[in-house]
Protein backbone atom coordinates (compact mmCIF):
# COMPACT_ATOMS: atom_id res chain seq x y z
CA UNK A 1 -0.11 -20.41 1.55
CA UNK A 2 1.25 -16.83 2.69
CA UNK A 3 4.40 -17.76 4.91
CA UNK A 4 5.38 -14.03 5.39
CA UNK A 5 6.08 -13.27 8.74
CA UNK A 6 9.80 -14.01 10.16
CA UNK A 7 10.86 -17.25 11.82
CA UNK A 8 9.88 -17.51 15.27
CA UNK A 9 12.96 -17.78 17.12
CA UNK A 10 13.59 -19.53 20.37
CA UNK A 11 13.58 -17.44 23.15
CA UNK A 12 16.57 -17.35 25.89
CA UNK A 13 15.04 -15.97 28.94
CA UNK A 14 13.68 -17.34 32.16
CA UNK A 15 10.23 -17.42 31.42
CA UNK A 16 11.26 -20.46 28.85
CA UNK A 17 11.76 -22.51 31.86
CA UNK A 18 7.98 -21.96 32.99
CA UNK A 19 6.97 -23.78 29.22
CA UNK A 20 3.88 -25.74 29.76
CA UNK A 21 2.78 -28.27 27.11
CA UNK A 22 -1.02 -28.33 26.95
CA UNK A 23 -3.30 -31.21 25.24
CA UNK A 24 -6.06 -29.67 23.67
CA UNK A 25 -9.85 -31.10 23.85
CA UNK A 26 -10.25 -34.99 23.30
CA UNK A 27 -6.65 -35.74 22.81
CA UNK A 28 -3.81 -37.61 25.51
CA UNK A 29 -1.10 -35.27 26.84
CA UNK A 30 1.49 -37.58 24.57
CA UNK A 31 -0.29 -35.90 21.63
CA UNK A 32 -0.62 -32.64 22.93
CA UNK A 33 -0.60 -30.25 20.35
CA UNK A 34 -0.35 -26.35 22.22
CA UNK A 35 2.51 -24.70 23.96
CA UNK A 36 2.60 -21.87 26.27
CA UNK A 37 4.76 -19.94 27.70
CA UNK A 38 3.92 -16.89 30.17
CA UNK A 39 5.85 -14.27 31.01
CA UNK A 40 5.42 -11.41 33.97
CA UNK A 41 3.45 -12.27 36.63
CA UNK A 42 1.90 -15.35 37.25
CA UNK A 43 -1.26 -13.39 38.24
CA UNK A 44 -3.92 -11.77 36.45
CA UNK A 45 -4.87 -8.32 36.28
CA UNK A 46 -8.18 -7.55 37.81
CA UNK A 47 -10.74 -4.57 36.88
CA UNK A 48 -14.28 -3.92 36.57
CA UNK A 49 -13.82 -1.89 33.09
CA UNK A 50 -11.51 -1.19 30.78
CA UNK A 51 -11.42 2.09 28.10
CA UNK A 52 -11.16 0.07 24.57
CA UNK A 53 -10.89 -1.57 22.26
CA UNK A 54 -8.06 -0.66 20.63
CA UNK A 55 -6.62 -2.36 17.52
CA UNK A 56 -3.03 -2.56 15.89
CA UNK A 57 -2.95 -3.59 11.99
CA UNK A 58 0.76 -4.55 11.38
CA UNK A 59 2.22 -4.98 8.17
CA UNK A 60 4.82 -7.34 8.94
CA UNK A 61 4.69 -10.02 11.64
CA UNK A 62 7.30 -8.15 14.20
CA UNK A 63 5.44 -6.18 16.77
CA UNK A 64 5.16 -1.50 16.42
CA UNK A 65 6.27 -0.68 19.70
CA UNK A 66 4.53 3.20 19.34
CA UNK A 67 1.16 1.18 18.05
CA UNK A 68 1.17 -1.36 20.41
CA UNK A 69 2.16 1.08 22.96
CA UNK A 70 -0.83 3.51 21.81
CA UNK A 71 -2.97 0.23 22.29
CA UNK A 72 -1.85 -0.49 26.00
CA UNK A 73 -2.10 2.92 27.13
CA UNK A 74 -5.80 3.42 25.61
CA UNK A 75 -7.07 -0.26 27.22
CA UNK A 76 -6.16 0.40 30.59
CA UNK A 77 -6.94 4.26 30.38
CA UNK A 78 -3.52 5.61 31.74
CA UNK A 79 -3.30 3.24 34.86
CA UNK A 80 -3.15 -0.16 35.76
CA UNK A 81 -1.73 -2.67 33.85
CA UNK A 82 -3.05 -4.99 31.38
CA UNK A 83 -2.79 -8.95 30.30
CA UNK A 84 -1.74 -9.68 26.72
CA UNK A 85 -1.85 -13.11 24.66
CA UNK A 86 -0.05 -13.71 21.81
CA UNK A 87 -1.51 -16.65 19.41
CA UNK A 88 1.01 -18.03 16.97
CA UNK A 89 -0.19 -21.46 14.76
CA UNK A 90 3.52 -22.38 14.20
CA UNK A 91 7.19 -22.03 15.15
CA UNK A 92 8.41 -22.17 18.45
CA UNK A 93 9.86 -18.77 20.69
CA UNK A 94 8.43 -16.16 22.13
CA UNK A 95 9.69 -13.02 19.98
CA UNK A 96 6.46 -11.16 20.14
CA UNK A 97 6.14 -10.99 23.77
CA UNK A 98 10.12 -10.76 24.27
CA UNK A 99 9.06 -6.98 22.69
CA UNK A 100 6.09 -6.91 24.31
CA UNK A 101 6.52 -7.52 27.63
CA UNK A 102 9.11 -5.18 29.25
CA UNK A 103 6.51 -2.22 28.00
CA UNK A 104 5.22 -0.26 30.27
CA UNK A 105 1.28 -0.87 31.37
CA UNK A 106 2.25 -5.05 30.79
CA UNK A 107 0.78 -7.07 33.85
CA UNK A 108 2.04 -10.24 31.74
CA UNK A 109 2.73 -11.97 28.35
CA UNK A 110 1.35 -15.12 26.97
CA UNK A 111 2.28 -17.21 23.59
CA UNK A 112 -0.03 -19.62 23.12
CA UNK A 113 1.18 -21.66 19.51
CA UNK A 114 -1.74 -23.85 18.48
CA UNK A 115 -0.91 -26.54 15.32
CA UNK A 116 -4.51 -28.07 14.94
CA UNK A 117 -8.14 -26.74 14.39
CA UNK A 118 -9.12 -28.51 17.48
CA UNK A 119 -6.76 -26.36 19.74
CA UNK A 120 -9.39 -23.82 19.10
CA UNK A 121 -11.39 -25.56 22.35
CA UNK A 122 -8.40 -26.33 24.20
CA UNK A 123 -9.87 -25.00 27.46
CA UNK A 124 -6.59 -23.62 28.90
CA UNK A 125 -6.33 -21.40 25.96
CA UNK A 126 -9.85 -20.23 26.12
CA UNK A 127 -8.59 -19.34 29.62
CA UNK A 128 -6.06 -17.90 28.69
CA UNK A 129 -7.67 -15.37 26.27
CA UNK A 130 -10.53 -14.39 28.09
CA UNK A 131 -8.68 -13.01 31.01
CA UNK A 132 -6.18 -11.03 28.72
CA UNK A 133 -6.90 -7.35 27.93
CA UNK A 134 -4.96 -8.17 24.33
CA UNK A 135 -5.14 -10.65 21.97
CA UNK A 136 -2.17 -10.19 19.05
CA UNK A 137 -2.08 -12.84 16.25
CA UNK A 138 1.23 -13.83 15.09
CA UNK A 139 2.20 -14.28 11.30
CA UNK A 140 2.44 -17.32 10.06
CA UNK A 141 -0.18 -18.91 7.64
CA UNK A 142 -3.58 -16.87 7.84
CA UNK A 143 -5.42 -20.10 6.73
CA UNK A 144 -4.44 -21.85 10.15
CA UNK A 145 -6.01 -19.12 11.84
CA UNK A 146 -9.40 -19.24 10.24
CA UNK A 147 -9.56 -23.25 11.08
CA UNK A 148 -10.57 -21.46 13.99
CA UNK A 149 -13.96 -20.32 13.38
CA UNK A 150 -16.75 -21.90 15.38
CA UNK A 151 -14.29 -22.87 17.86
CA UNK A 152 -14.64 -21.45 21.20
CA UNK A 153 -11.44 -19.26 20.45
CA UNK A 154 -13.28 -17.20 18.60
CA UNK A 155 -15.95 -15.97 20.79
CA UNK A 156 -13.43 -15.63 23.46
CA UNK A 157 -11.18 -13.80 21.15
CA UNK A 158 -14.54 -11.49 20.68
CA UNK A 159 -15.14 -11.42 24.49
CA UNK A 160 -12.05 -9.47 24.86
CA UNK A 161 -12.75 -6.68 22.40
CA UNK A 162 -15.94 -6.64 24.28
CA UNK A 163 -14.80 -5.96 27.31
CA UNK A 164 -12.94 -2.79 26.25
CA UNK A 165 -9.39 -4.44 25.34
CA UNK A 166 -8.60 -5.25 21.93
CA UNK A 167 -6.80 -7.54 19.31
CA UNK A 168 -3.99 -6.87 16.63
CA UNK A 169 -1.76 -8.86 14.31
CA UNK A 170 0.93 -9.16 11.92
CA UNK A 171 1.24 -10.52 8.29
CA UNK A 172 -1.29 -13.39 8.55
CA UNK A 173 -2.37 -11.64 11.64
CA UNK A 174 -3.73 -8.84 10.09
CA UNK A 175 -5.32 -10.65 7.16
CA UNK A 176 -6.88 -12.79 10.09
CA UNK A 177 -8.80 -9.50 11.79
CA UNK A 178 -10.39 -7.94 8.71
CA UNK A 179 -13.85 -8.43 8.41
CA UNK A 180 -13.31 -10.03 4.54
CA UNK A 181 -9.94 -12.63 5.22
CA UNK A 182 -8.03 -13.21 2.12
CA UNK A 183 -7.11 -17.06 3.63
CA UNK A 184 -4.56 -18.13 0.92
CA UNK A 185 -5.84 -21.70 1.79
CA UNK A 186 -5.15 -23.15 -1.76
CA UNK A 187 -1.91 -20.97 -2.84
CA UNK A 188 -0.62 -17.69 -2.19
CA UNK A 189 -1.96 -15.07 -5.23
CA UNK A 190 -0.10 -12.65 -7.10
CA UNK A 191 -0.75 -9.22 -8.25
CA UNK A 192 -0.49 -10.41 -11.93
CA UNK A 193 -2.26 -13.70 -11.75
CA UNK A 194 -5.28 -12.04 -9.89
CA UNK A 195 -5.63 -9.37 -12.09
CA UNK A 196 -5.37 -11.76 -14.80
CA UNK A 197 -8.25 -14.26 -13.29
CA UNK A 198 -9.77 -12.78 -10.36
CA UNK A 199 -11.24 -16.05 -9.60
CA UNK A 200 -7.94 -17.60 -9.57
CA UNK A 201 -7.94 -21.14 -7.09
CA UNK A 202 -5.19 -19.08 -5.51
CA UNK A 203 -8.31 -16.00 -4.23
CA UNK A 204 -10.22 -17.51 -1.76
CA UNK A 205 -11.51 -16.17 1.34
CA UNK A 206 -13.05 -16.80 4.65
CA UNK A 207 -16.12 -14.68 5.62
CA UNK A 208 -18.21 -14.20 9.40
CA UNK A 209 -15.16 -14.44 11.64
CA UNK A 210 -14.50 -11.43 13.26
CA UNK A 211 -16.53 -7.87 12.64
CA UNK A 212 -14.85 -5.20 14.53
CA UNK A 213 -16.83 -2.06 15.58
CA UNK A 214 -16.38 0.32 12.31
CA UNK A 215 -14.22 -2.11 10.41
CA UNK A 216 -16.72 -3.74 8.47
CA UNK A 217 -16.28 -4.53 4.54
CA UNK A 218 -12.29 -4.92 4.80
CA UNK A 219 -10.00 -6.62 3.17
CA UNK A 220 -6.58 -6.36 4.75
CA UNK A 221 -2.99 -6.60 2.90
CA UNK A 222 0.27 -7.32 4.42
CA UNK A 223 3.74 -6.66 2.94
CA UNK A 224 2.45 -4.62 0.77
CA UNK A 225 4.35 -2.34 -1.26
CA UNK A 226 7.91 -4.26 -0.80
CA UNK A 227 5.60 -7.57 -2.49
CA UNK A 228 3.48 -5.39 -5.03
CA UNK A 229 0.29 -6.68 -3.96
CA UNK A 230 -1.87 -3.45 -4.84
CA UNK A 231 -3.00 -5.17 -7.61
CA UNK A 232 -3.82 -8.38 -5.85
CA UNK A 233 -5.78 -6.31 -3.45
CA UNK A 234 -7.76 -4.46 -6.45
CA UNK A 235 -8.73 -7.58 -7.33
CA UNK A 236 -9.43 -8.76 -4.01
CA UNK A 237 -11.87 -5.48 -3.58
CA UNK A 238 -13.77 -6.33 -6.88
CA UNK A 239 -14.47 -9.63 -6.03
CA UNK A 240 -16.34 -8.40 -2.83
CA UNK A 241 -18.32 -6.08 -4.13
CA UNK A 242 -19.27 -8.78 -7.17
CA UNK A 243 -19.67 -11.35 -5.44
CA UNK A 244 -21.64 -9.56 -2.23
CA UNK A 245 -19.30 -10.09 0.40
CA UNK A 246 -19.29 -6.87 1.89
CA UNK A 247 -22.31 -5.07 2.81
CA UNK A 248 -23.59 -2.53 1.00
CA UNK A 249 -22.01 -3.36 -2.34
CA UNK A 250 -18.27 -1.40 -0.93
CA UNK A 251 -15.36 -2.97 0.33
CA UNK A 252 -12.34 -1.26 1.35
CA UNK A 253 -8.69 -3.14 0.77
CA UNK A 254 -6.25 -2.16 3.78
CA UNK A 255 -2.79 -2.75 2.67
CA UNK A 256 -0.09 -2.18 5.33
CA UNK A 257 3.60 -2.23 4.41
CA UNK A 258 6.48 -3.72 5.76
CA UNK A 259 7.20 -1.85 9.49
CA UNK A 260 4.24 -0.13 9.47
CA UNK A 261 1.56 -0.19 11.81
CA UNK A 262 -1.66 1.31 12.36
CA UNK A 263 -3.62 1.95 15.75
CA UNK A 264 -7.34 1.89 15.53
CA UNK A 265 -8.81 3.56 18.44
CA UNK A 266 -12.48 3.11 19.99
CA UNK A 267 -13.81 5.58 17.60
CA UNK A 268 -12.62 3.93 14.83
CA UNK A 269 -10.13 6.23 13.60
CA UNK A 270 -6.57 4.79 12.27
CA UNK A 271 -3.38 6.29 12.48
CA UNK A 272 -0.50 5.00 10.85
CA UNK A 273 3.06 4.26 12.25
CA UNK A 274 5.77 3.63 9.82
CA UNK A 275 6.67 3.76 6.06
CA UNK A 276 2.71 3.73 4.05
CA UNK A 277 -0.48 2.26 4.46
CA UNK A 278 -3.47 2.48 1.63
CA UNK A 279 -7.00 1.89 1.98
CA UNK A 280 -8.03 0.40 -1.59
CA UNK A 281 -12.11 1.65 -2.44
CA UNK A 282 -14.24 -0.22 -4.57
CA UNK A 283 -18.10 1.38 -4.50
CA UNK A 284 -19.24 0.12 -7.53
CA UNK A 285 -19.82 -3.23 -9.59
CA UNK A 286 -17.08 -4.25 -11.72
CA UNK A 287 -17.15 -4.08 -15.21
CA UNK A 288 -15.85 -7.34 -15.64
CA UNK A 289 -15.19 -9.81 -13.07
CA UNK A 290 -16.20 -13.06 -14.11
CA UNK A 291 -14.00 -16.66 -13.75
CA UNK A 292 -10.85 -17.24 -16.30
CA UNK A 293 -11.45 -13.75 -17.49
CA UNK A 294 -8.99 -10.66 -16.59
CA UNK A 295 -10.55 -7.90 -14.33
CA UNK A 296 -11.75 -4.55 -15.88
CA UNK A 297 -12.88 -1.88 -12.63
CA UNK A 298 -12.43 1.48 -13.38
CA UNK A 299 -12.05 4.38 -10.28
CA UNK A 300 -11.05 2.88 -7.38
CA UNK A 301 -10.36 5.13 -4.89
CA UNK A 302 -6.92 4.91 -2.86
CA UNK A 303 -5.71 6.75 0.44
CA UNK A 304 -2.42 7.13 0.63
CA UNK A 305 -1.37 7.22 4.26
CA UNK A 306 2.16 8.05 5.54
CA UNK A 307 3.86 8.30 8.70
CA UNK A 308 1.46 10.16 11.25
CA UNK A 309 -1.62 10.60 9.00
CA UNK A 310 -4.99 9.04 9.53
CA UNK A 311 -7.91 7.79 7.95
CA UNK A 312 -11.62 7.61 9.84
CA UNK A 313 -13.22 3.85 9.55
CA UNK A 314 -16.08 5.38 11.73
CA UNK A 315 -16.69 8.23 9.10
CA UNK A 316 -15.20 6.74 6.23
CA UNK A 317 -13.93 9.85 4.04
CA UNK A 318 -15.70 10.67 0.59
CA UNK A 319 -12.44 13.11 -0.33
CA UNK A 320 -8.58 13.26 -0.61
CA UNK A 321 -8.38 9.91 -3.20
CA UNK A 322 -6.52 9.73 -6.13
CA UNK A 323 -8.26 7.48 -8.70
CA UNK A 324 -6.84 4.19 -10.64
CA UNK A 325 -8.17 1.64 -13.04
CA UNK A 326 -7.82 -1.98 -14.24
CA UNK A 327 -8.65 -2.52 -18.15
CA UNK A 328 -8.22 -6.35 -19.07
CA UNK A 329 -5.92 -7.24 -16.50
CA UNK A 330 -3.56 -4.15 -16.84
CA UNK A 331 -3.72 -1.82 -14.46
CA UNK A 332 -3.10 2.07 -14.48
CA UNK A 333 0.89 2.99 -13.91
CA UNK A 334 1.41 4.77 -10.68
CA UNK A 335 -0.56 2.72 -8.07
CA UNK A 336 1.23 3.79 -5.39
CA UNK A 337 1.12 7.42 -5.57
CA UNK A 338 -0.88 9.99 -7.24
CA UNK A 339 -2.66 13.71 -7.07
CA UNK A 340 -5.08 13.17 -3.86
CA UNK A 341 -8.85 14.92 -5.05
CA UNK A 342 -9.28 17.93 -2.84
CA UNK A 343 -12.82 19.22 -4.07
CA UNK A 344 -15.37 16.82 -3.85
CA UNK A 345 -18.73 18.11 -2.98
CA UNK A 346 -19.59 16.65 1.00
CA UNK A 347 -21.49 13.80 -0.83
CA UNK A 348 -19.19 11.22 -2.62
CA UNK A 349 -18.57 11.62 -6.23
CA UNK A 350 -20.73 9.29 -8.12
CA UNK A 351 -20.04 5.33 -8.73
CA UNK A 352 -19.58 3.62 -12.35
CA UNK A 353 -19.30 5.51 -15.50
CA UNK A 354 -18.48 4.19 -18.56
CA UNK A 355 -14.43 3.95 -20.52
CA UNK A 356 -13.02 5.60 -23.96
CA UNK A 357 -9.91 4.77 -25.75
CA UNK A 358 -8.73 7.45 -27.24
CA UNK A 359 -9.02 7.34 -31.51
CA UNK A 360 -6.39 8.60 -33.29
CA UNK A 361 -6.32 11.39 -34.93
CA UNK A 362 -7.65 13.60 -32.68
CA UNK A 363 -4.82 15.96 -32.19
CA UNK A 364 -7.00 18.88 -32.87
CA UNK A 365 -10.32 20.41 -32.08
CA UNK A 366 -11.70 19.67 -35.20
CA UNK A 367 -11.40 16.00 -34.81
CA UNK A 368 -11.55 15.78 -31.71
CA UNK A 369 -12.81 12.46 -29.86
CA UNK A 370 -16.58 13.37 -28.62
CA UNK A 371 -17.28 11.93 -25.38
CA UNK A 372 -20.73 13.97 -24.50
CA UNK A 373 -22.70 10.94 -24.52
CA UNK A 374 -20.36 8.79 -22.04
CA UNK A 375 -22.48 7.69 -18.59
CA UNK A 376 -20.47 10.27 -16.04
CA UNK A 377 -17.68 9.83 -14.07
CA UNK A 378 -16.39 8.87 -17.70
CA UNK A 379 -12.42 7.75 -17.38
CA UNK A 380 -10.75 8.44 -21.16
CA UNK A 381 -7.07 6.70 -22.07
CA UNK A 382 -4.81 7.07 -24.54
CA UNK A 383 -0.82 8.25 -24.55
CA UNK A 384 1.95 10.70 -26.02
CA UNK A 385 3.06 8.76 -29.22
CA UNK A 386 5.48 11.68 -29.53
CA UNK A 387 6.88 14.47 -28.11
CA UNK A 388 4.50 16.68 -29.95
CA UNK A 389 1.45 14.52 -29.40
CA UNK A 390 -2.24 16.44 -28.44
CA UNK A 391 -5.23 14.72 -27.91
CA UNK A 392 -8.80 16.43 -27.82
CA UNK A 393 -11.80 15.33 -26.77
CA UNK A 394 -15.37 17.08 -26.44
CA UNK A 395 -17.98 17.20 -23.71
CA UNK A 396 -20.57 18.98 -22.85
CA UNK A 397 -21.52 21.18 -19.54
CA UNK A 398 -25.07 22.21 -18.49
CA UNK A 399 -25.79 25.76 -16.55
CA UNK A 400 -24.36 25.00 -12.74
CA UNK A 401 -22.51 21.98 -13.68
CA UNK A 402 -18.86 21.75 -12.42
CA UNK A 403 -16.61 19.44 -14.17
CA UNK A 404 -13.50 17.90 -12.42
CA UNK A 405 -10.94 16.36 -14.29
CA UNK A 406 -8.41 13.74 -12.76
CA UNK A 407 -5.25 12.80 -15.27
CA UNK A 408 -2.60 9.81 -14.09
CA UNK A 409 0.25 10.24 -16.13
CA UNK A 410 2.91 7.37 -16.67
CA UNK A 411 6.29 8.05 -15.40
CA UNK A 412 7.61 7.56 -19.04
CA UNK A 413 6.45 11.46 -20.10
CA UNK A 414 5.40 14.86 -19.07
CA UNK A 415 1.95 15.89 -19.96
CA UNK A 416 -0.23 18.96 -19.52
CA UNK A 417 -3.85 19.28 -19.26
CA UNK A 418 -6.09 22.24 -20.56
CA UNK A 419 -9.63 22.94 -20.67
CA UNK A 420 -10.85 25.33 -23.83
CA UNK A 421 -13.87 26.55 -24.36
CA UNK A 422 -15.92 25.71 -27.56
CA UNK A 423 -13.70 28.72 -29.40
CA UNK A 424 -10.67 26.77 -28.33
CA UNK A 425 -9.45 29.73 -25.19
CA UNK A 426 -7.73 27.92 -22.45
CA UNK A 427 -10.38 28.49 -19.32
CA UNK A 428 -8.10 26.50 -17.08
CA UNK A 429 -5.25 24.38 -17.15
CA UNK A 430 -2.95 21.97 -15.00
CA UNK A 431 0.92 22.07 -15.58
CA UNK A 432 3.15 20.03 -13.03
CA UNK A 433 6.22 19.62 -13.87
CA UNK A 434 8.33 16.15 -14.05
CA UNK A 435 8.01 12.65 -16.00
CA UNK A 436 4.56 10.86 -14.50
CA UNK A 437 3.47 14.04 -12.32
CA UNK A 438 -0.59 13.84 -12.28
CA UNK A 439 -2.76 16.58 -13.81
CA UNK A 440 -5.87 17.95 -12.76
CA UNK A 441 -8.94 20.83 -13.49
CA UNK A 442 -11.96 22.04 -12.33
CA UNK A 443 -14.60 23.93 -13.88
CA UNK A 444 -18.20 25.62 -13.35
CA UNK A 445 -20.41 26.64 -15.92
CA UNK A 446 -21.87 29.90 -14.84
CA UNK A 447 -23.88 30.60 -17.99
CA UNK A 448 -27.14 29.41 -18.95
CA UNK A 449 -27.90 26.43 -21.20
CA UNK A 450 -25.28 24.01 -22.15
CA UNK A 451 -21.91 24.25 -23.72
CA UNK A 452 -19.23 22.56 -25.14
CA UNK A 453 -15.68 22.20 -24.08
CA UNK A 454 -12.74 20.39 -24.79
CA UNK A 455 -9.95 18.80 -22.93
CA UNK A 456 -6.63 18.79 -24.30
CA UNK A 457 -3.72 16.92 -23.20
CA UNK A 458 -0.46 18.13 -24.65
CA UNK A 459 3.02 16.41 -24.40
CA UNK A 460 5.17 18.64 -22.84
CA UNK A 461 8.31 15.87 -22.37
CA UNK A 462 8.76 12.62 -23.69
CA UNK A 463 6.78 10.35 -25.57
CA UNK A 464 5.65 6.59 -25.52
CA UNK A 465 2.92 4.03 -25.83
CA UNK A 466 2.21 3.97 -21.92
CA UNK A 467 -1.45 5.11 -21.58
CA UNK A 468 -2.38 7.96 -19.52
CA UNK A 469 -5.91 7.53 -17.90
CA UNK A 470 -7.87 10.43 -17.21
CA UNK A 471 -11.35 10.78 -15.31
CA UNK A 472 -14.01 13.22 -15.70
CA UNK A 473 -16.98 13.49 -13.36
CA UNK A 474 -19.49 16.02 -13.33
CA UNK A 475 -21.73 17.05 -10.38
C-alpha cells in the first residue's frame, strides 16, 4: 500500500460537536461505516453556473493554500461563495477543512471518511458531493479510493467537475485523479524494483475512473523527489504505452513533490506552487518491457517545473525537455535536472531510435566509433576512464539536415562536447563548466550532398566509469 499522507488528527473545534455517523447502503446504523463532519454554514450555496473546473494536484496530503485558493476564486468567478467536500478513506479529524475553511470564497466544509467500498452509495454522501462546488481527496491509501469505481460516488464526483467546480487531492489523492491510477493495491513499488521488473506484483493500476478535460494519458506521482520515485514513474510511463493504457501510444508521468501543488485551470494549463513538479514523457514503445525482465526506454522527455512555471495539458509542449534513458534497469544519472532542449522544430522531434555503447579505442578520429547507420534520434553512451579520455564517433549529414546533439553528463566529471568536420575543424562546440553540467550542439549542413562529421567528447575534469549518455537526432 502507499500510506504517505500525514495522520489525520482530531480536530478541536465546534464543528466536531455537529459529527454525524452515517450507515451507508444496506447496512444497520450499529455498523455504520461513514463519518461526517460539516463545517460553515449549515446551508448550501445556490447558483445557476459556476466558471470551472479547476483542479489542484498536491504532492503531499496537507492542503496549498495559494492552489486551493487559485481553485476557489476561479469556481465561483470572483463572487459568491462555494461548497467544498473533503473525502478521506481513513483516520479520523478534520485537518483538511480546518485549512480550508476559514478561506475566503468558503460557503462550508465537509469531511466525509468512508472505510468500505459500499460507502461509495451511501446516499448522504452522494448528497453531499453533488451539491459541493469541490471535491478534494485526502491521502491515505489510493487503493481505497478506487474501490470506488462504479459506485455512485463516482459519477457524482464527475457531476461536480461538470458543473464548472472541480476536484483535487493529496498523496493518494492525486494518484486517485489521474486518468492512469498507480493503485498500489498489492504493495507499494520502488524506483529500483520497478526498474528492475516493470511488471513487478507491486505495479498495478486501475484504469476508466476519472478522465478530466485535457488530462488524459496521466500517470500521477506523489512525494516525489524527497522518495526518489522518478524511476518508479519511468517505469510506470513504459508500461502504459506497452501495454496500451493510454491513448495514442503516450503517457505522461506527473510527479509532484512534497509541498508542492499545482492548479489546473479550465483551459488545461498547470501552474505549479512550491518546491518542483515533472511531467515524465514516454511517446514511443519500449525497447524492453516485458515481465521479470529489467526495463530498457531510451528518451523520455522530462519538464522540469519550479515555483511559478507552467506546463499546457491542453497544448501539451513538443519543446523545453531534457532527455533521459533506462538501459537494463539502470537509469541515466541526473534525473532530476538537466539542459532543457530549446530548438526543436514546431513538430516534435521524432520517437524511437536505436542505442550504441561506446567501443574502446576510439579516442581518435581515425578509430572512431561509426554510428551513420543507427535508426535516428540515436542515444550513444560511454564515460571518461581518465582525465585525458576522448571519444569519437562518426555520422553522417545530408544537404539541409540539422543535427542536434543532447549530452547528460554524470556528476562524477566535467566533459566537453565538439562537433568537427570530416578534416577534424571544430564547427561547434559546448563547454559548461562544473562536474555533471550537460552539453549540447546544433548543426546545419548548408552544402550539397552528404558529409561526414564527428562528435567528440573530451574530459575536461575528472574521470570515472559513470556513463555519459548522449542523443543525436536529426531533422
Amino acid at each position: 500500500m502507499s500510506p504517505s499522507r500525514n495522520p489525520r488528527r482530531l480536530a478541536v473545534t465546534a464543528a466536531a460537536a455537529a459529527l454525524l455517523t452515517v450507515a451507508p447502503l444496506g447496512v444497520t446504523a450499529a455498523h455504520a461505516q461513514v463519518t461526517r463532519v460539516r463545517q460553515g454554514s449549515a446551508t448550501d450555496a445556490s447558483r445557476a453556473t459556476w466558471s470551472g473546473p479547476a483542479y489542484t494536484m498536491n504532492g503531499s496530503g496537507g492542503i496549498v493554500t495559494a492552489t486551493m485558493t487559485k481553485a476557489i476564486d476561479a469556481i465561483r468567478g470572483g463572487s459568491g461563495a462555494i461548497d467544498v467536500v473533503v473525502i478521506a478513506g481513513s483516520g479520523s479529524g478534520t485537518p483538511e477543512c480546518d485549512v480550508i475553511s476559514p478561506l475566503a470564497g468558503v460557503n462550508s466544509c465537509t469531511t466525509l471518511t468512508l472505510t468500505a467500498a459500499a460507502d461509495g452509495n451511501n446516499s448522504q454522501v452522494n448528497t453531499d458531493v453533488r451539491n459541493a462546488e469541490f471535491v478534494y481527496f485526502a491521502g491515505g491509501d489510493q487503493c481505497r479510493y478506487v474501490a470506488w469505481k462504479g459506485t455512485t460516488l463516482e459519477a457524482s464526483v464527475e457531476s461536480v467537475v461538470a458543473k464548472g467546480g472541480g476536484v483535487g487531492g493529496g498523496s493518494a489523492g492525486h494518484h486517485v485523479n489521474s486518468d492512469i491510477v498507480y493503485d498500489a493495491c498489492t504493495a507499494s513499488a520502488t524506483s529500483s524494483g520497478a526498474l528492475a521488473n516493470p511488471y513487478d506484483r507491486s505495479s498495478t493500476f486501475t484504469t476508466g475512473m476519472f478522465r478530466w478535460p485535457n488530462y488524459a494519458g496521466t500517470i500521477n506521482d506523489s512525494h516525489f523527489v524527497t522518495r526518489d520515485r522518478m524511476g518508479r514513474t519511468m517505469a510506470f510511463v513504459a508500461r502504459a504505452v506497452a501495454d496500451g493504457l493510454a491513448p495514442g501510444g503516450k503517457a505522461w508521468g506527473v510527479g509532484v513533490e512534497e509541498g508542492a501543488s499545482l492548479f489546473v485551470d479550465r483551459a488545461g494549463r498547470a501552474t505549479l506552487s512550491g518546491p518542483s513538479a515533472y511531467v515524465v514523457l514516454g511517446d514511443h514503445q519500449p525497447e524492453v518491457a516485458v515481465a521479470r525482465q529489467p526495463l530498457t526506454y531510451t528518451n523520455f522527455k522530462i519538464w522540469k517545473l519550479t515555483n511559478g512555471q507552467s506546463y499546457d495539458f491542453a497544448n501539451r509542449p513538443t519543446c523545453g525537455y531534457y532527455l533521459r534513458s533506462v538501459r537494463a534497469g539502470v537509469p541515466d544519472a541526473n534525473l532530476y535536472s538537466g539542459t532543457p532542449v530549446t530548438d526543436c522544430s514546431t513538430t516534435p522531434p521524432p520517437s524511437g531510435g536505436s542505442a550504441f555503447a561506446e567501443v574502446e579505442p576510439n579516442d581518435s578520429r581515425t578509430a572512431a566509433n561509426d554510428i551513420s547507420g543507427l535508426t535516428f534520434p540515436a542515444t550513444v553512451t560511454g564515460d571518461m576512464k581518465s582525465s585525458s579520455d576522448r571519444d569519437y564517433f562518426s555520422l553522417t549529414l545530408g544537404s539541409g539536415q540539422t543535427l542536434t546533439v543532447n549530452c547528460a553528463v554524470p556528476s562524477a566529471y566535467d566533459a566537453d562536447l565538439y562537433l568537427l568536420s570530416a578534416s577534424g575543424s571544430t564547427l561547434t562546440r559546448s563547454v559548461n563548466d562544473g562536474a555533471g553540467a550537460d552539453e549540447s550542439v546544433t548543426l546545419t549542413r548548408t552544402s550539397s550532398g552528404t558529409g561526414t562529421y564527428y562528435l567528440d567528447l573530451e574530459a575536461y575534469a575528472g574521470s570515472g566509469t559513470a556513463d555519459y549518455s548522449c542523443t543525436a537526432a536529426k531533422s
